[in-house]
Protein backbone atom coordinates (compact mmCIF):
# COMPACT_ATOMS: atom_id res chain seq x y z
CA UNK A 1 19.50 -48.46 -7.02
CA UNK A 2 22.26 -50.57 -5.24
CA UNK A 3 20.02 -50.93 -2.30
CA UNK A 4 17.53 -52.74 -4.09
CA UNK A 5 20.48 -55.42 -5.34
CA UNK A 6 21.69 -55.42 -1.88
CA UNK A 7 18.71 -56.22 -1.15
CA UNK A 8 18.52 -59.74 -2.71
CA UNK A 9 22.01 -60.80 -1.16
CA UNK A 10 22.06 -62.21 2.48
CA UNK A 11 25.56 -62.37 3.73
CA UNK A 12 26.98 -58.46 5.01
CA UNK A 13 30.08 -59.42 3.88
CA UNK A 14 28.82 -60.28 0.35
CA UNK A 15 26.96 -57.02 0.19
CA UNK A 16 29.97 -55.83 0.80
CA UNK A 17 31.63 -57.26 -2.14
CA UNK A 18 28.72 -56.74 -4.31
CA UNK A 19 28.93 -52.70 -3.27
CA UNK A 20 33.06 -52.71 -4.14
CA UNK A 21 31.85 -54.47 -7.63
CA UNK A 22 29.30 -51.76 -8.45
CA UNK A 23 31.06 -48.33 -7.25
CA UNK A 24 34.26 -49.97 -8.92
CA UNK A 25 32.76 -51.13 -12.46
CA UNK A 26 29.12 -49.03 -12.95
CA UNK A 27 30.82 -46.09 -14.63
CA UNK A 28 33.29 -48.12 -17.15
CA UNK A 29 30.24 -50.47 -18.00
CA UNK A 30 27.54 -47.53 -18.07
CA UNK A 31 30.12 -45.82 -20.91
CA UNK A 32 30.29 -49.26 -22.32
CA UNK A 33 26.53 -49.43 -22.64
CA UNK A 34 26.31 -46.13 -24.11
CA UNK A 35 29.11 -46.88 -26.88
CA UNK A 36 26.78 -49.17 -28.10
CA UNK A 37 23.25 -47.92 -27.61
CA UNK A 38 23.82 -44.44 -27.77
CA UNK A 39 21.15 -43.53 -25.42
CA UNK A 40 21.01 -42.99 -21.42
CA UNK A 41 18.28 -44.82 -20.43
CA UNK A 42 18.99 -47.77 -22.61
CA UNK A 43 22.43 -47.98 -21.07
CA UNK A 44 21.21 -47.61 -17.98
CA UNK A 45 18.79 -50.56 -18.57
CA UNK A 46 21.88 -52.38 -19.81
CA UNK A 47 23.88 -51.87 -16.44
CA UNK A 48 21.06 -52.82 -14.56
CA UNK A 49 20.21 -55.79 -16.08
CA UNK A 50 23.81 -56.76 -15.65
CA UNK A 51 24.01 -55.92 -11.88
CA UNK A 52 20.48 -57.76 -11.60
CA UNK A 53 21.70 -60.61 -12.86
CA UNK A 54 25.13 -60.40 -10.69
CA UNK A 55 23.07 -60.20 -7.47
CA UNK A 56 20.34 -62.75 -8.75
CA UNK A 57 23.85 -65.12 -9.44
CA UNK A 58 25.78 -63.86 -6.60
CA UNK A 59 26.76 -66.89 -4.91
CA UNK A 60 27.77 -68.54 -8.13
CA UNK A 61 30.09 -65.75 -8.91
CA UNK A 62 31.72 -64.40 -5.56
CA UNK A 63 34.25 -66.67 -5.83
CA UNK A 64 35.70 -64.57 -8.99
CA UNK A 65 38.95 -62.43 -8.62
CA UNK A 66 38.16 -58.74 -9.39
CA UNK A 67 39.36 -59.19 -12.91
CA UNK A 68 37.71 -62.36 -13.96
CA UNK A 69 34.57 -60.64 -12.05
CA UNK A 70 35.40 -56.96 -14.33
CA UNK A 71 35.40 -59.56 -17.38
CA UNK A 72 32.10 -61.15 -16.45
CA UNK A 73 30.33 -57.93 -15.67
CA UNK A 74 31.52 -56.45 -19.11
CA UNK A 75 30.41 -59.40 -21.49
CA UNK A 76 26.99 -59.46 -19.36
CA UNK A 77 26.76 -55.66 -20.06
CA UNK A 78 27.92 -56.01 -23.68
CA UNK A 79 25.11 -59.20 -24.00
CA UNK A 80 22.33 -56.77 -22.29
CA UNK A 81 23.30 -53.90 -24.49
CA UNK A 82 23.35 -56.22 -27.68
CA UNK A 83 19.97 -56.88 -26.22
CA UNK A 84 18.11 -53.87 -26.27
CA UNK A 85 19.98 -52.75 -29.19
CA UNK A 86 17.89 -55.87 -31.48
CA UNK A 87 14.84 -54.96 -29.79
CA UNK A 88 14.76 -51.53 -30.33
CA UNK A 89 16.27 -52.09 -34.16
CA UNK A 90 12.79 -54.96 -34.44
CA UNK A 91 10.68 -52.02 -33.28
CA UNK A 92 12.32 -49.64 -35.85
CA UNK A 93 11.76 -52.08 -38.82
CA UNK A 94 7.88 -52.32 -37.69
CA UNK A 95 7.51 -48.55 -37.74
CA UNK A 96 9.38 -48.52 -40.66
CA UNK A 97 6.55 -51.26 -42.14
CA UNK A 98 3.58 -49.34 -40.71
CA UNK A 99 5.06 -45.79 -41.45
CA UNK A 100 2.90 -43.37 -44.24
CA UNK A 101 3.21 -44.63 -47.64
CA UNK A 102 5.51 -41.84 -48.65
CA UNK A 103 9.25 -43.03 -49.89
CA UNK A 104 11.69 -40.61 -49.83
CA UNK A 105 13.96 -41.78 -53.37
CA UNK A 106 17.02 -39.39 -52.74
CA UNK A 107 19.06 -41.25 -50.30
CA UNK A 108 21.81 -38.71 -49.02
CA UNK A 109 25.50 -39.53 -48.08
CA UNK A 110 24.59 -38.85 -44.29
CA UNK A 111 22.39 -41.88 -44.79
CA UNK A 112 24.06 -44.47 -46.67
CA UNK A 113 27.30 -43.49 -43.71
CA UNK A 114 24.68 -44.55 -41.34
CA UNK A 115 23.41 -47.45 -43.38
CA UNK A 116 27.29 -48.60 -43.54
CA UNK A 117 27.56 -47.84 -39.65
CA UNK A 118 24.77 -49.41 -38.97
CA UNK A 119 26.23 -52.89 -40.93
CA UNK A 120 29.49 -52.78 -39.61
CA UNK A 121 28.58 -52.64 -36.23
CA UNK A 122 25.90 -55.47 -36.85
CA UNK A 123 28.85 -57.69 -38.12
CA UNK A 124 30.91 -56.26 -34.79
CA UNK A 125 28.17 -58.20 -33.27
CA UNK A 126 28.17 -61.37 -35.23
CA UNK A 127 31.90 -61.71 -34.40
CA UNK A 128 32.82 -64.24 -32.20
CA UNK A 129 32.94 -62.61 -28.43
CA UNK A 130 36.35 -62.95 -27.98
CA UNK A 131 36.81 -60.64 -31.37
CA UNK A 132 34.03 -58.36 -30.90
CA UNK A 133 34.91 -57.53 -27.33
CA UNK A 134 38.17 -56.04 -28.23
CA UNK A 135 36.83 -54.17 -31.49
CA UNK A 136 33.89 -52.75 -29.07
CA UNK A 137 36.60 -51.59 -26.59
CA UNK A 138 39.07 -50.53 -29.07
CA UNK A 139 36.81 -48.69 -31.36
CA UNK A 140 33.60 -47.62 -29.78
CA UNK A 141 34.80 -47.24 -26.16
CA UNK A 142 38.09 -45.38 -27.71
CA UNK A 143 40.46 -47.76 -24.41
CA UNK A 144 43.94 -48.63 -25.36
CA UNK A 145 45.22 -51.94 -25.59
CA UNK A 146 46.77 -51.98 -22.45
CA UNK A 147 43.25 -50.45 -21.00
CA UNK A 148 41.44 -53.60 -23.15
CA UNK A 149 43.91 -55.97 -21.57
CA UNK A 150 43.25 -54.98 -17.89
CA UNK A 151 39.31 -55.14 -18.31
CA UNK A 152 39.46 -58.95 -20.21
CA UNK A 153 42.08 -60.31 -18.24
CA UNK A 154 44.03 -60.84 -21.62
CA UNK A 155 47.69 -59.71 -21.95
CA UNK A 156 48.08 -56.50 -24.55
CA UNK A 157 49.69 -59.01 -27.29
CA UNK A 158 46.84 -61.17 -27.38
CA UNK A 159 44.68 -57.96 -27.65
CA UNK A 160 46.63 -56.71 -30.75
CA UNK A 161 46.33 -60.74 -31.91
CA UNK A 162 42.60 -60.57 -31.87
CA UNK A 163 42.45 -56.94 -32.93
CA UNK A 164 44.35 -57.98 -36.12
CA UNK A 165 41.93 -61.00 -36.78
CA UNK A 166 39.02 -59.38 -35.41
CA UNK A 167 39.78 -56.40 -38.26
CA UNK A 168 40.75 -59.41 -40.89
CA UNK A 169 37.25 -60.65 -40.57
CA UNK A 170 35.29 -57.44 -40.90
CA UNK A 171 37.56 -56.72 -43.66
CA UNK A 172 36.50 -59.96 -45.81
CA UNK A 173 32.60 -59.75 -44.09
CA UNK A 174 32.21 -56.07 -45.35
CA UNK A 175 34.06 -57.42 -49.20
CA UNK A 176 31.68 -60.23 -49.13
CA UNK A 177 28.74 -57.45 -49.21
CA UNK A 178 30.15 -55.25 -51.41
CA UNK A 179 32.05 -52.81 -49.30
CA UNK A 180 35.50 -51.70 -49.73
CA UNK A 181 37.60 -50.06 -47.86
């Protein structure tokens, strides 16, 4: 598949760079991805789209050092994965809409733990980036801070700064619908 990026770059020695980017960053942002979407081929559409767009932008962004570029090709992943992850949640509403006219009444704990999942992470998602990159790579990609530090360029006190916040928000969000703790 990194041919076919390659492919849309001119300069060797910027296919060169482009290569280093991929083999160094395709795993970290396919687990990324997959933290998020929970499926392979969505998160492989997500790192694709990402490294699509890199290539497409490639002149803009060669320029980066290799962490601003790790920080670029994460938020683009995140914003891809965020991507497919409405879509397929729009189709899942219209099934829901067109589904049998059969409604199931008992609604078991496994599905109001989703149905709480499935908010928090939406509010993960309304968060400002800055906050919800750090709660994504805390809590669904399972990095330390030092680990979240090194891929946003941040230093590890700022990432326990806008971990604390980040949680403060969700905290009052989650209130503000009725959950506690």
């Amino acid at each position: 598949m990194i041919f076919i990026f390659m492919a849309m770059i001119d300069d060797p020695q910027d296919k060169q760079i482009y290569e280093q980017i991929y083999l160094g960053t395709r795993d970290f942002l396919y687990n990324y991805a997959y933290r998020i979407l929970r499926d392979e081929a969505s998160s492989e559409d997500a790192v694709h789209d990402a490294f699509l767009s890199l290539a497409r932008n490639f002149d803009r962004y060669k320029a980066l050092t290799p962490e601003q570029m790790r920080k670029l090709m994460t938020i683009t992943v995140r914003n891809a994965a965020f991507k497919i992850y409405n879509h397929r949640k729009r189709e899942n509403v219209t099934e829901e809409i067109y589904k049998d006219d059969e409604v199931i009444q008992d609604i078991s704990v496994d599905t109001e733990n989703k149905d709480i999942k499935r908010i928090l992470f939406d509010m993960v998602k309304s968060l400002d980036s800055k906050y919800s990159d750090v709660i994504m790579l805390k809590y669904y990609c399972d990095l330390s801070v030092n680990e979240i530090a090194e891929n946003l360029g941040l230093t590890p006190e700022n990432v326990k700064v806008r971990l604390h916040r980040a949680r403060a928000l969700l905290k009052s969000k989650l209130e503000g619908v009725g959950i506690n703790e």
